[in-house]
PDB file of N, CA and C in Angstrom:
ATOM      1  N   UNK A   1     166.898  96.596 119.149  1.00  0.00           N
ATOM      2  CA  UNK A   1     165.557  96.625 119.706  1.00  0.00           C
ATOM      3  C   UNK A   1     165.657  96.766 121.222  1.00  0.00           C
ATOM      4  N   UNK A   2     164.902  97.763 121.489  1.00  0.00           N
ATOM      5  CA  UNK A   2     164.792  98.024 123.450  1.00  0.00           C
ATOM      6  C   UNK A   2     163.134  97.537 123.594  1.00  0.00           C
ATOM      7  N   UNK A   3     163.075  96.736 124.360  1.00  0.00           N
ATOM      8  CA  UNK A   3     162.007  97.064 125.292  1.00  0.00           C
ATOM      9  C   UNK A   3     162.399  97.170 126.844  1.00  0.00           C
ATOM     10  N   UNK A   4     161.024  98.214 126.857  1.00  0.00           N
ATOM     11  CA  UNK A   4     161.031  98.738 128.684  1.00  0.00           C
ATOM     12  C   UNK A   4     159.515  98.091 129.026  1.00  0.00           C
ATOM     13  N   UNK A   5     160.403  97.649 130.278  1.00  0.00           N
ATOM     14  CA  UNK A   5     159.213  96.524 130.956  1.00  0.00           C
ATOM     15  C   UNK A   5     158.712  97.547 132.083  1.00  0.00           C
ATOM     16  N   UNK A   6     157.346  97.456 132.141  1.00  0.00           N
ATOM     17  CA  UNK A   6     156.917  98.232 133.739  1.00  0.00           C
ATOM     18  C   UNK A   6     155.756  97.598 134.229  1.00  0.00           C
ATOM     19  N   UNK A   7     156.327  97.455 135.324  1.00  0.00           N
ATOM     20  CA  UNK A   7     154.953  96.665 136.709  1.00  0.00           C
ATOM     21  C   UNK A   7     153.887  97.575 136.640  1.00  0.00           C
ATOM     22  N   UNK A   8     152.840  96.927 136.228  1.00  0.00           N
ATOM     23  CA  UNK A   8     151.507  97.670 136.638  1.00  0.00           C
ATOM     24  C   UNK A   8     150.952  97.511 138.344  1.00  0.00           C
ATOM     25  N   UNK A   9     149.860  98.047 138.490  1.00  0.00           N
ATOM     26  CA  UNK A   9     148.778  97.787 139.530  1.00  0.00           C
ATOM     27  C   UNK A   9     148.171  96.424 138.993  1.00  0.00           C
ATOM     28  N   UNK A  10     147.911  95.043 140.181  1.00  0.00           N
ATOM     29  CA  UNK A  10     146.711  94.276 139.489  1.00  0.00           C
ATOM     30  C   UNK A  10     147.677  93.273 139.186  1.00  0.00           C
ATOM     31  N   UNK A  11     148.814  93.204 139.135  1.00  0.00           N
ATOM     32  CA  UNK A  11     149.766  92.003 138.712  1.00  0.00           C
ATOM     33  C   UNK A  11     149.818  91.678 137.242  1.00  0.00           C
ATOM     34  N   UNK A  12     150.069  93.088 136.410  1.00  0.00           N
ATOM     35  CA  UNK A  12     149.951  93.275 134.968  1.00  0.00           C
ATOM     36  C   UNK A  12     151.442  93.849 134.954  1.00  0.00           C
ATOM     37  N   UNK A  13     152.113  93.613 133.729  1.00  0.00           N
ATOM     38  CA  UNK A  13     153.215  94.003 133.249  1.00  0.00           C
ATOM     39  C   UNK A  13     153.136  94.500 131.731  1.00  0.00           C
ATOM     40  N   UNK A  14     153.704  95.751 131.949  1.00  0.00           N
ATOM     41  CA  UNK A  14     153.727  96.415 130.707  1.00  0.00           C
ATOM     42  C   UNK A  14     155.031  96.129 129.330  1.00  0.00           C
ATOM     43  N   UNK A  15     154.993  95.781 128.458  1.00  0.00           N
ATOM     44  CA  UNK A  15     155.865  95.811 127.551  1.00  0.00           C
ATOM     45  C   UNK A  15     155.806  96.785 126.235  1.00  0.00           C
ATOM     46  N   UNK A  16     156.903  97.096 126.367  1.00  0.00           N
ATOM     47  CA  UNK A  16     156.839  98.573 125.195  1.00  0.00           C
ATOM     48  C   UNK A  16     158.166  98.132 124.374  1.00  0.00           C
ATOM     49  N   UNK A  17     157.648  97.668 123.146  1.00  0.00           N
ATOM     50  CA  UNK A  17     159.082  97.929 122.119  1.00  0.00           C
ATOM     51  C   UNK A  17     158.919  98.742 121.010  1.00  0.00           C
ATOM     52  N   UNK A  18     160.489  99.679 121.778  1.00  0.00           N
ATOM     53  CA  UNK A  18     160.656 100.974 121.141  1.00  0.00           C
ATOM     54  C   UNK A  18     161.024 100.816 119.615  1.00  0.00           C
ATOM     55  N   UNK A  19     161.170  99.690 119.101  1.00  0.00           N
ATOM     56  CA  UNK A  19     161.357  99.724 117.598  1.00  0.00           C
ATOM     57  C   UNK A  19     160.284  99.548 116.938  1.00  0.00           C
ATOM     58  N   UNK A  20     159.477  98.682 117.445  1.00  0.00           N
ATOM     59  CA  UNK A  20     157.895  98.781 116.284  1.00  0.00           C
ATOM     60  C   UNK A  20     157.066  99.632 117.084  1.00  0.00           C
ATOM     61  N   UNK A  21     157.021  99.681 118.575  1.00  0.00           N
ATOM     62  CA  UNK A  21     155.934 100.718 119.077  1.00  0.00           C
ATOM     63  C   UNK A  21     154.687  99.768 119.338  1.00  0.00           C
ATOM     64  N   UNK A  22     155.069  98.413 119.376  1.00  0.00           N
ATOM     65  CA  UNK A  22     154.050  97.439 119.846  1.00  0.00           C
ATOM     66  C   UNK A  22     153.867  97.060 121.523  1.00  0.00           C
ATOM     67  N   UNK A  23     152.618  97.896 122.298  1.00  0.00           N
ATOM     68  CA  UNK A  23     152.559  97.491 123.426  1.00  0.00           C
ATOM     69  C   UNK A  23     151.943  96.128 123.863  1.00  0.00           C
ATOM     70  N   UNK A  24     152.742  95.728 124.550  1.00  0.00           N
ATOM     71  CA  UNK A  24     151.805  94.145 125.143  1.00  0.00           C
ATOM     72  C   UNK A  24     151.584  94.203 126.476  1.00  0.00           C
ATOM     73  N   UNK A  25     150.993  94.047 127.251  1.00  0.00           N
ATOM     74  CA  UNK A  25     150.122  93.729 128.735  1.00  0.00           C
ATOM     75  C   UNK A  25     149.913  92.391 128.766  1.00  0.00           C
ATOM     76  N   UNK A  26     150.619  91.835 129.883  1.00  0.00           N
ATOM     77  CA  UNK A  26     150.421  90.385 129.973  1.00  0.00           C
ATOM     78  C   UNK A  26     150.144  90.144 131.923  1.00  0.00           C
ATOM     79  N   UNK A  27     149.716  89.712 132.004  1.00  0.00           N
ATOM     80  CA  UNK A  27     148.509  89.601 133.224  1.00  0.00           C
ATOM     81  C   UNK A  27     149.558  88.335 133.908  1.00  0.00           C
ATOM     82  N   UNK A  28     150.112  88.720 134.911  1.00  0.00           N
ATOM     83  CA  UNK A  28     151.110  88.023 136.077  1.00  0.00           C
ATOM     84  C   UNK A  28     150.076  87.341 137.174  1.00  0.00           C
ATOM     85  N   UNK A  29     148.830  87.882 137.470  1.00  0.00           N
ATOM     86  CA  UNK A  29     147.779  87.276 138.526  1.00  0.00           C
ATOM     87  C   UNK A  29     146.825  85.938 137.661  1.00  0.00           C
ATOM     88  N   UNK A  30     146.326  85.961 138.805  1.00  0.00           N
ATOM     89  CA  UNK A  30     145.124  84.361 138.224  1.00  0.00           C
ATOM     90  C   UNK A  30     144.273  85.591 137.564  1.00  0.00           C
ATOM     91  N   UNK A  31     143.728  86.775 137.549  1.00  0.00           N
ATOM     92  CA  UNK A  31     142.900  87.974 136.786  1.00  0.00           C
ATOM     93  C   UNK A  31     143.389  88.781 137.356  1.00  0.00           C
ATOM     94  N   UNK A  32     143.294  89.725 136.746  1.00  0.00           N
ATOM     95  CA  UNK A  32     143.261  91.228 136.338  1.00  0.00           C
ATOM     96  C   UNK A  32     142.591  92.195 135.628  1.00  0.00           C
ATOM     97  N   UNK A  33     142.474  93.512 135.792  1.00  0.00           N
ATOM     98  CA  UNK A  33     141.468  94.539 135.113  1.00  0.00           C
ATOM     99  C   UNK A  33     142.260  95.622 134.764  1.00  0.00           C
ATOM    100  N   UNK A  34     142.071  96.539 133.706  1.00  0.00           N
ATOM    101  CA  UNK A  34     142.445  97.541 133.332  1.00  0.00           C
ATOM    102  C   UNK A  34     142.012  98.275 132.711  1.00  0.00           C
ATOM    103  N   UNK A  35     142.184  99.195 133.016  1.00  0.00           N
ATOM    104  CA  UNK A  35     141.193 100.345 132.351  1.00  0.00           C
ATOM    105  C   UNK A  35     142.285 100.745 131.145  1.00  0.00           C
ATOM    106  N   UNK A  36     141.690 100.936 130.286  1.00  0.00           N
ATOM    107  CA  UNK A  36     142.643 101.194 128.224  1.00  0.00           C
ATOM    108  C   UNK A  36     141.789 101.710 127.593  1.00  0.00           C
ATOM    109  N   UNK A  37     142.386 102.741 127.194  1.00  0.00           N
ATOM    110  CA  UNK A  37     141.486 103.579 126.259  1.00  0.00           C
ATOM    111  C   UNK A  37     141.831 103.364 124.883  1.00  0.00           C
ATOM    112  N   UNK A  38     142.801 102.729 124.658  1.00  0.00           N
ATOM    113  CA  UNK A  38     142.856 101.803 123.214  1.00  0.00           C
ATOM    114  C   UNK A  38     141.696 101.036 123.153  1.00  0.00           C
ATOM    115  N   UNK A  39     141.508 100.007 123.899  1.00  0.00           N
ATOM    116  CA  UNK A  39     140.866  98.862 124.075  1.00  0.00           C
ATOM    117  C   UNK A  39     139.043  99.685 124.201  1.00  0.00           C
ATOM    118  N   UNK A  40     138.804 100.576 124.106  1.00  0.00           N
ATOM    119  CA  UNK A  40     137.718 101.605 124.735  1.00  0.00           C
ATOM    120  C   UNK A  40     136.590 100.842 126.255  1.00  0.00           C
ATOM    121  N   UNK A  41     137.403 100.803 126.724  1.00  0.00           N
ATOM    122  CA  UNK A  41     137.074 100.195 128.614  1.00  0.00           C
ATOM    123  C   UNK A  41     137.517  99.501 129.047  1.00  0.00           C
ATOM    124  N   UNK A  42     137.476  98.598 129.871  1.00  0.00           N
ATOM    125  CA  UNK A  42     138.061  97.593 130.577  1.00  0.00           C
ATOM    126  C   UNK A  42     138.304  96.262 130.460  1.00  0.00           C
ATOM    127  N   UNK A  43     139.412  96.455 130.515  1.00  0.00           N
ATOM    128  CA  UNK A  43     140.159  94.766 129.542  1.00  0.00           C
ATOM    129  C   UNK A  43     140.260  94.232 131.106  1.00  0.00           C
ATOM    130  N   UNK A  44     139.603  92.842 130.991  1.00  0.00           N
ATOM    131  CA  UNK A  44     139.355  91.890 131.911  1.00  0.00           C
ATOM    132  C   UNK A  44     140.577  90.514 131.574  1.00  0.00           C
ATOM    133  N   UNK A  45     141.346  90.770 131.953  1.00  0.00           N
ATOM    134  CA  UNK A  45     142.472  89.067 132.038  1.00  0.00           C
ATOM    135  C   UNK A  45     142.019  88.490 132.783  1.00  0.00           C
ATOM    136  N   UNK A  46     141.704  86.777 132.138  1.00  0.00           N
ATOM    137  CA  UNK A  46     140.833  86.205 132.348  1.00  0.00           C
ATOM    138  C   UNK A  46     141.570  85.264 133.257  1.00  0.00           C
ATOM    139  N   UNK A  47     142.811  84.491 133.295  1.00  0.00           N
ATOM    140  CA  UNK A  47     143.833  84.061 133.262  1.00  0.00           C
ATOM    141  C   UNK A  47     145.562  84.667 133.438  1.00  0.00           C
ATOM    142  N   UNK A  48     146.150  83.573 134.097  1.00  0.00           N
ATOM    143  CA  UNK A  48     147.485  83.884 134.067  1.00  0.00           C
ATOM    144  C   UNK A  48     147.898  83.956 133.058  1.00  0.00           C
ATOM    145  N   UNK A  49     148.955  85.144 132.367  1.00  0.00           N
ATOM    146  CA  UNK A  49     149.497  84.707 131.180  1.00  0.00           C
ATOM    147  C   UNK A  49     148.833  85.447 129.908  1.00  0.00           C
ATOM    148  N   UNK A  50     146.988  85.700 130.246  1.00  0.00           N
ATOM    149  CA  UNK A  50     146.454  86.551 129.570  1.00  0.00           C
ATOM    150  C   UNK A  50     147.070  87.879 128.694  1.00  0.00           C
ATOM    151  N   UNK A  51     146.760  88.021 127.919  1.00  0.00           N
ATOM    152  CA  UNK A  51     147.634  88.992 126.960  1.00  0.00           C
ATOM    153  C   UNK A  51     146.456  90.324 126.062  1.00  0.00           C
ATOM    154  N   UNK A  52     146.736  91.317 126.202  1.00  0.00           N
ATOM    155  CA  UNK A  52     146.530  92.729 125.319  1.00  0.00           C
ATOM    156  C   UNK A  52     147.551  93.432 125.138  1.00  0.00           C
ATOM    157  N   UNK A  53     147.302  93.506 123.439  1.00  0.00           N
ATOM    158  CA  UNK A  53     148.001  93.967 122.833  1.00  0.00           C
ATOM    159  C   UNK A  53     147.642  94.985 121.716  1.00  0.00           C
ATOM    160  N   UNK A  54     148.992  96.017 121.593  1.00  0.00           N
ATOM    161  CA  UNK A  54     148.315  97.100 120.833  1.00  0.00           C
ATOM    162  C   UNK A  54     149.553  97.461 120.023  1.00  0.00           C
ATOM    163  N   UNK A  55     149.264  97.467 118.760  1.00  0.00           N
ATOM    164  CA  UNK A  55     150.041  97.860 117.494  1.00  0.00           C
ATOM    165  C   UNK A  55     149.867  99.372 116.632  1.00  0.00           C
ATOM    166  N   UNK A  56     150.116 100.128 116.875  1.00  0.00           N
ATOM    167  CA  UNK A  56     149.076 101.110 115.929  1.00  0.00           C
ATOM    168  C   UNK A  56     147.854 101.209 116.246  1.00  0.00           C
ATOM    169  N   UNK A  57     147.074 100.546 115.300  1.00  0.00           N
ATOM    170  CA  UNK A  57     145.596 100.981 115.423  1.00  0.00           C
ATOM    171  C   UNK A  57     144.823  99.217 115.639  1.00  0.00           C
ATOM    172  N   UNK A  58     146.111  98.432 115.533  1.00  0.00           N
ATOM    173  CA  UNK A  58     145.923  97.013 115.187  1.00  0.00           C
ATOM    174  C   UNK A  58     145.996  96.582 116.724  1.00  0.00           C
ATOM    175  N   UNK A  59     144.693  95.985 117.651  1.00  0.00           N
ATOM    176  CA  UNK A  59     144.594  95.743 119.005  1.00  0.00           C
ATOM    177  C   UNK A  59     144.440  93.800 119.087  1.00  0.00           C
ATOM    178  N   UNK A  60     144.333  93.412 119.686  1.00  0.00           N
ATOM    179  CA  UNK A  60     144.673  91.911 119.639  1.00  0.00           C
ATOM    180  C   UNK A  60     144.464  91.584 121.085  1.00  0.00           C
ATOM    181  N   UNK A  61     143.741  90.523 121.440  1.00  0.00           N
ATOM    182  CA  UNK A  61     143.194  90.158 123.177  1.00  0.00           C
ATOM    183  C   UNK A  61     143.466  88.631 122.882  1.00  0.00           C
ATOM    184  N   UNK A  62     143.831  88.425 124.280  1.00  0.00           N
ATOM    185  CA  UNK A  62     144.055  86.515 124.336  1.00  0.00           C
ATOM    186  C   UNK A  62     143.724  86.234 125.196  1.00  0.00           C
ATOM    187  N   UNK A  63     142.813  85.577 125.700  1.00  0.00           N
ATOM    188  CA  UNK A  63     142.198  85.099 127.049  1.00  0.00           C
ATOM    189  C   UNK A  63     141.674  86.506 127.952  1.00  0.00           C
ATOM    190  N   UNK A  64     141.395  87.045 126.953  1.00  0.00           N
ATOM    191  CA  UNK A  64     140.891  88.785 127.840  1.00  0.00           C
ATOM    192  C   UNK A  64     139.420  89.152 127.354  1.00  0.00           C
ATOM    193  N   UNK A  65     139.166  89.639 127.707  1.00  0.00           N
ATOM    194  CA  UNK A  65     137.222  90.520 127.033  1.00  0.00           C
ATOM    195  C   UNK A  65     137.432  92.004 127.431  1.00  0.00           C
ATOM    196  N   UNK A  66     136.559  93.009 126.637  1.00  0.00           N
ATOM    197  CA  UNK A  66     136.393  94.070 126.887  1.00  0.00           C
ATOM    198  C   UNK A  66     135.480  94.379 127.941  1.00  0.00           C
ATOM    199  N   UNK A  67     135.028  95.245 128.909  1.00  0.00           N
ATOM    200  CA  UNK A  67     133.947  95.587 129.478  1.00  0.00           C
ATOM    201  C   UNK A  67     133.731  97.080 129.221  1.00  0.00           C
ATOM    202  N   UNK A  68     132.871  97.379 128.690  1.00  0.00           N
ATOM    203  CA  UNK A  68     132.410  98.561 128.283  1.00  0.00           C
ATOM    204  C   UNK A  68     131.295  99.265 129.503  1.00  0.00           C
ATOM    205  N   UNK A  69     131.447 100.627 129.203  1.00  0.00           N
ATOM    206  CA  UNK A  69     130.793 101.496 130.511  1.00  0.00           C
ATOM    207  C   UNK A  69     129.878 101.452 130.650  1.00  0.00           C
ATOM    208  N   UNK A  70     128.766 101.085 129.717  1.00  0.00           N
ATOM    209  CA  UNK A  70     127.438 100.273 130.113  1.00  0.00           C
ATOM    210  C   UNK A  70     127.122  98.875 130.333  1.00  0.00           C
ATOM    211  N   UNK A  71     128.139  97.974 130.183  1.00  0.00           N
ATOM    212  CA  UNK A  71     128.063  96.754 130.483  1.00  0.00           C
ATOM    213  C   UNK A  71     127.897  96.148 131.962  1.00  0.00           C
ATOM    214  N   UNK A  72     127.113  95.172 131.915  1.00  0.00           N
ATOM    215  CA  UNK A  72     126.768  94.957 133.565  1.00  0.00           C
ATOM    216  C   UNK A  72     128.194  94.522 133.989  1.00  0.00           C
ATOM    217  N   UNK A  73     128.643  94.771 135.614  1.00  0.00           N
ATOM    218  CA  UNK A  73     130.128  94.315 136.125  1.00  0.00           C
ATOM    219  C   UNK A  73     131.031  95.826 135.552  1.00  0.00           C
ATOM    220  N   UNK A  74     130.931  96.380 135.142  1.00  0.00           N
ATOM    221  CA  UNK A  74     131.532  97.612 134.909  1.00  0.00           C
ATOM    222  C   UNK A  74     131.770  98.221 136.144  1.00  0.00           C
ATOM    223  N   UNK A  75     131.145  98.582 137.332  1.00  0.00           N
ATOM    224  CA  UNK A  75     131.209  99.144 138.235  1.00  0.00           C
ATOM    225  C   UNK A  75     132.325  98.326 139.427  1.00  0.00           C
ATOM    226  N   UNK A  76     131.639  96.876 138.897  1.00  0.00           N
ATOM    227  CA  UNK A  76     132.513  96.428 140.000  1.00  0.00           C
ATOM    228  C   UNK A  76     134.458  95.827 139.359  1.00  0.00           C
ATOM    229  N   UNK A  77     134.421  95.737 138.316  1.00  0.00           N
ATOM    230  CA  UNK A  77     135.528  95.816 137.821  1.00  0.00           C
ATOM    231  C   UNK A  77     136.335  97.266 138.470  1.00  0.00           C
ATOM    232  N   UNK A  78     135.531  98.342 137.772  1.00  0.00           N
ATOM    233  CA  UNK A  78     136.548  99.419 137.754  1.00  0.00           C
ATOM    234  C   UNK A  78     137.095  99.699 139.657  1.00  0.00           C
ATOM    235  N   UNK A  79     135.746  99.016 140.443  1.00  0.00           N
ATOM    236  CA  UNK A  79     136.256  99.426 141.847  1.00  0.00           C
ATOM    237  C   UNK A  79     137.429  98.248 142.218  1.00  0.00           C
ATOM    238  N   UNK A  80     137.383  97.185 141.489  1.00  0.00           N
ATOM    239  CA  UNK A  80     138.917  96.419 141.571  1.00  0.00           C
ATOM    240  C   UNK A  80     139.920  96.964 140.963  1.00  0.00           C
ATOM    241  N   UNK A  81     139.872  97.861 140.132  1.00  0.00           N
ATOM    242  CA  UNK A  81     141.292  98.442 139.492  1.00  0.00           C
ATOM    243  C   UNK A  81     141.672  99.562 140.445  1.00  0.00           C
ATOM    244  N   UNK A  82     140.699 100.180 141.088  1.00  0.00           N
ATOM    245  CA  UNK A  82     140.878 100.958 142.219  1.00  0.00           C
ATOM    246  C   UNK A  82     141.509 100.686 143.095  1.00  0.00           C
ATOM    247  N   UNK A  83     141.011  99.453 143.973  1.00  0.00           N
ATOM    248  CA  UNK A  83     141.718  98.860 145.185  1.00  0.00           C
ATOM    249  C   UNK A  83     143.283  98.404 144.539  1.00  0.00           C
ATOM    250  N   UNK A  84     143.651  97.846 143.287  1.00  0.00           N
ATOM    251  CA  UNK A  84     144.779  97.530 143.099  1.00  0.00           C
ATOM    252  C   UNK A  84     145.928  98.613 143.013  1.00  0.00           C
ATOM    253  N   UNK A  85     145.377  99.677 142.617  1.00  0.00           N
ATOM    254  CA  UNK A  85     146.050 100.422 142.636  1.00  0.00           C
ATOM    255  C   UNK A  85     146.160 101.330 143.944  1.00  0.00           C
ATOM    256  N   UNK A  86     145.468 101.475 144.576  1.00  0.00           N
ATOM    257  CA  UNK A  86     145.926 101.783 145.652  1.00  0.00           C
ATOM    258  C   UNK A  86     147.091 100.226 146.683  1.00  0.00           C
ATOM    259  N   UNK A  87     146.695  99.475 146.417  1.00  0.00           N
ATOM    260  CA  UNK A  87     147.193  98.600 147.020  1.00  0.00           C
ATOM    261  C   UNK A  87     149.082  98.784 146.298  1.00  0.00           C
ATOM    262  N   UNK A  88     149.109  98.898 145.096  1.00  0.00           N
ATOM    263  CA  UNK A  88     150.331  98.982 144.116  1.00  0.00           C
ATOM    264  C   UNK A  88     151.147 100.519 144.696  1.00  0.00           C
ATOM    265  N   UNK A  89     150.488 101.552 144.594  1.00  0.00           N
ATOM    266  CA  UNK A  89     150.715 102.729 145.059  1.00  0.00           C
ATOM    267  C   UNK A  89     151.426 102.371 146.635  1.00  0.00           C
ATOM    268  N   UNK A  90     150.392 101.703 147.344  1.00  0.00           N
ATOM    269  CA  UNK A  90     151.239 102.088 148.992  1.00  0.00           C
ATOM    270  C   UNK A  90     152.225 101.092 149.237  1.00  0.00           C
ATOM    271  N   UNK A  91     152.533  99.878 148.366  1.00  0.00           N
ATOM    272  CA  UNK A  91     153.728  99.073 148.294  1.00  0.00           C
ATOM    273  C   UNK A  91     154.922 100.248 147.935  1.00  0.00           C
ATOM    274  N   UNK A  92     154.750 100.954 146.811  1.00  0.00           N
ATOM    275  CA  UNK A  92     155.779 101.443 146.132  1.00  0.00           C
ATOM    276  C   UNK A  92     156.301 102.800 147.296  1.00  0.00           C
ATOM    277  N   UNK A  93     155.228 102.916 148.099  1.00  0.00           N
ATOM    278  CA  UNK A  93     155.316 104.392 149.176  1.00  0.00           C
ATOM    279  C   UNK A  93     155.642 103.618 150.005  1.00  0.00           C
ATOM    280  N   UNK A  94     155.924 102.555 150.630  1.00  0.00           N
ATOM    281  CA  UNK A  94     156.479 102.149 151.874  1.00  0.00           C
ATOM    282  C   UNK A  94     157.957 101.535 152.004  1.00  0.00           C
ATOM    283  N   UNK A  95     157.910 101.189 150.368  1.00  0.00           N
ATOM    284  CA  UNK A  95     159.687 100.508 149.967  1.00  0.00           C
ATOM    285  C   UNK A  95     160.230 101.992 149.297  1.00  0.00           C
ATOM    286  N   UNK A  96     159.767 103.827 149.331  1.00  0.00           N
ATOM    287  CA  UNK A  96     160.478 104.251 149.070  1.00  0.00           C
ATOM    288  C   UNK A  96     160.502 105.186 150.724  1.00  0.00           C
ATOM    289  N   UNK A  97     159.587 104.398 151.600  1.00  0.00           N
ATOM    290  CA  UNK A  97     159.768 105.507 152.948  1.00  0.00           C
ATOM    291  C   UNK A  97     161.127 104.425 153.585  1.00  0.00           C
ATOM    292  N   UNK A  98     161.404 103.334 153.041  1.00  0.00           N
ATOM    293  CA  UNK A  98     161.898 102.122 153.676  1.00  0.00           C
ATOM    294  C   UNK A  98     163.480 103.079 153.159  1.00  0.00           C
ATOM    295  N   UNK A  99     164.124 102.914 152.063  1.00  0.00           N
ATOM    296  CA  UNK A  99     165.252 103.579 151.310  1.00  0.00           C
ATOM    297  C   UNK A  99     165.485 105.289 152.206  1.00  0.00           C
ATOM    298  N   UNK A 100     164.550 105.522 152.438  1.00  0.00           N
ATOM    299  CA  UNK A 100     164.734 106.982 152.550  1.00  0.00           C
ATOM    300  C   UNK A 100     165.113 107.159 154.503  1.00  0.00           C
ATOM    301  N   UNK A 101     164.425 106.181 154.887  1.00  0.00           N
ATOM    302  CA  UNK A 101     165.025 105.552 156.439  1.00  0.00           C
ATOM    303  C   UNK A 101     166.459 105.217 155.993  1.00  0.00           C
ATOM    304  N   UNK A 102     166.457 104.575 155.474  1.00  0.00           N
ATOM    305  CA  UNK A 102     168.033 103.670 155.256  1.00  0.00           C
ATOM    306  C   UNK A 102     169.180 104.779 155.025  1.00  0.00           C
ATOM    307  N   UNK A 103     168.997 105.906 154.086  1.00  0.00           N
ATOM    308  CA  UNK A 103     169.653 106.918 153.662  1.00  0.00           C
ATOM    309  C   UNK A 103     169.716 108.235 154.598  1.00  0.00           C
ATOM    310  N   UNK A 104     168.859 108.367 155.487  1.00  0.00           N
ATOM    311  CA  UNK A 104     168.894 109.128 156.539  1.00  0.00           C
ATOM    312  C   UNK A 104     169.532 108.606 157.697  1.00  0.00           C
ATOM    313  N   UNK A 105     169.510 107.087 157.870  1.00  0.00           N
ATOM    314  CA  UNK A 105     170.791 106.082 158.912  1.00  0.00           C
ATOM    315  C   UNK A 105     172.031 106.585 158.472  1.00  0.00           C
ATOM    316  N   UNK A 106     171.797 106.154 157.339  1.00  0.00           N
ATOM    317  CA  UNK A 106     173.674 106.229 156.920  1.00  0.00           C
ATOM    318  C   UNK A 106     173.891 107.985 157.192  1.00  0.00           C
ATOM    319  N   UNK A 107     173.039 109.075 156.622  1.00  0.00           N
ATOM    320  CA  UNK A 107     173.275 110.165 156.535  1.00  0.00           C
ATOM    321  C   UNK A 107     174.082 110.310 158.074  1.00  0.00           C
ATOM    322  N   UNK A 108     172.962 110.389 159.026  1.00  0.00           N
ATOM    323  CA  UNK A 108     173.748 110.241 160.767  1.00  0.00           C
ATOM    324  C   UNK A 108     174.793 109.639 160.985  1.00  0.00           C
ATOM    325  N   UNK A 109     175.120 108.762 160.731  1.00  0.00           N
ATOM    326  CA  UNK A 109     176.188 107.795 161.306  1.00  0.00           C
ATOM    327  C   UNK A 109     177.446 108.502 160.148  1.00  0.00           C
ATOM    328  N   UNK A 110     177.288 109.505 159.331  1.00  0.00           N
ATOM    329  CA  UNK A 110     178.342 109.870 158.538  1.00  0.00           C
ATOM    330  C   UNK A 110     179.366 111.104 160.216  1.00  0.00           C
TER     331      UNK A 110
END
């Protein structure tokens, strides 16, 4: 059995195991939001530790709620998954402008 773990935006972590094909999302912040089109809109982690999960066709929430695109807070959810991800995005662009300084040092000094 493999699973591959991946950092989301929002302080969510992705789990994928490649033998059953069961994804889990488990929420690393005090909340989190995500937009899932399994889930059909926005899964709200309510809590640390919070959990969505998806099997097939078989979906499963633990301390999470859906928010759907007409639901009131819809707007302002999705503009927090926005800011996180931009916030996630320019971490990951500044620790790869950081490596790419470091590798252009060494390049010179060769």
């Amino acid at each position: 059995m493999t699973v591959i773990v991946t950092k989301m935006a929002g302080g969510i972590t992705q789990l994928f195991n490649t033998k059953t094909g069961k994804v889990t999302y488990k929420c690393k912040a005090d909340s989190a939001f995500m937009l899932s089109e399994p889930f059909g809109g926005i899964v709200k982690f309510s809590q640390k530790g919070a959990m969505a999960i998806v099997t097939g066709d078989a979906k499963t929430l633990d301390s999470c709620e859906i928010i759907k695109l007409n639901d009131e807070g819809y707007k302002e959810a999705l503009s927090k998954i926005i800011e996180a991800k931009k916030t996630f995005v320019n971490g990951k662009l500044e620790n790869a402008q950081k490596e790419i300084q470091e590798l252009e040092n060494q390049l010179s000094s060769l």
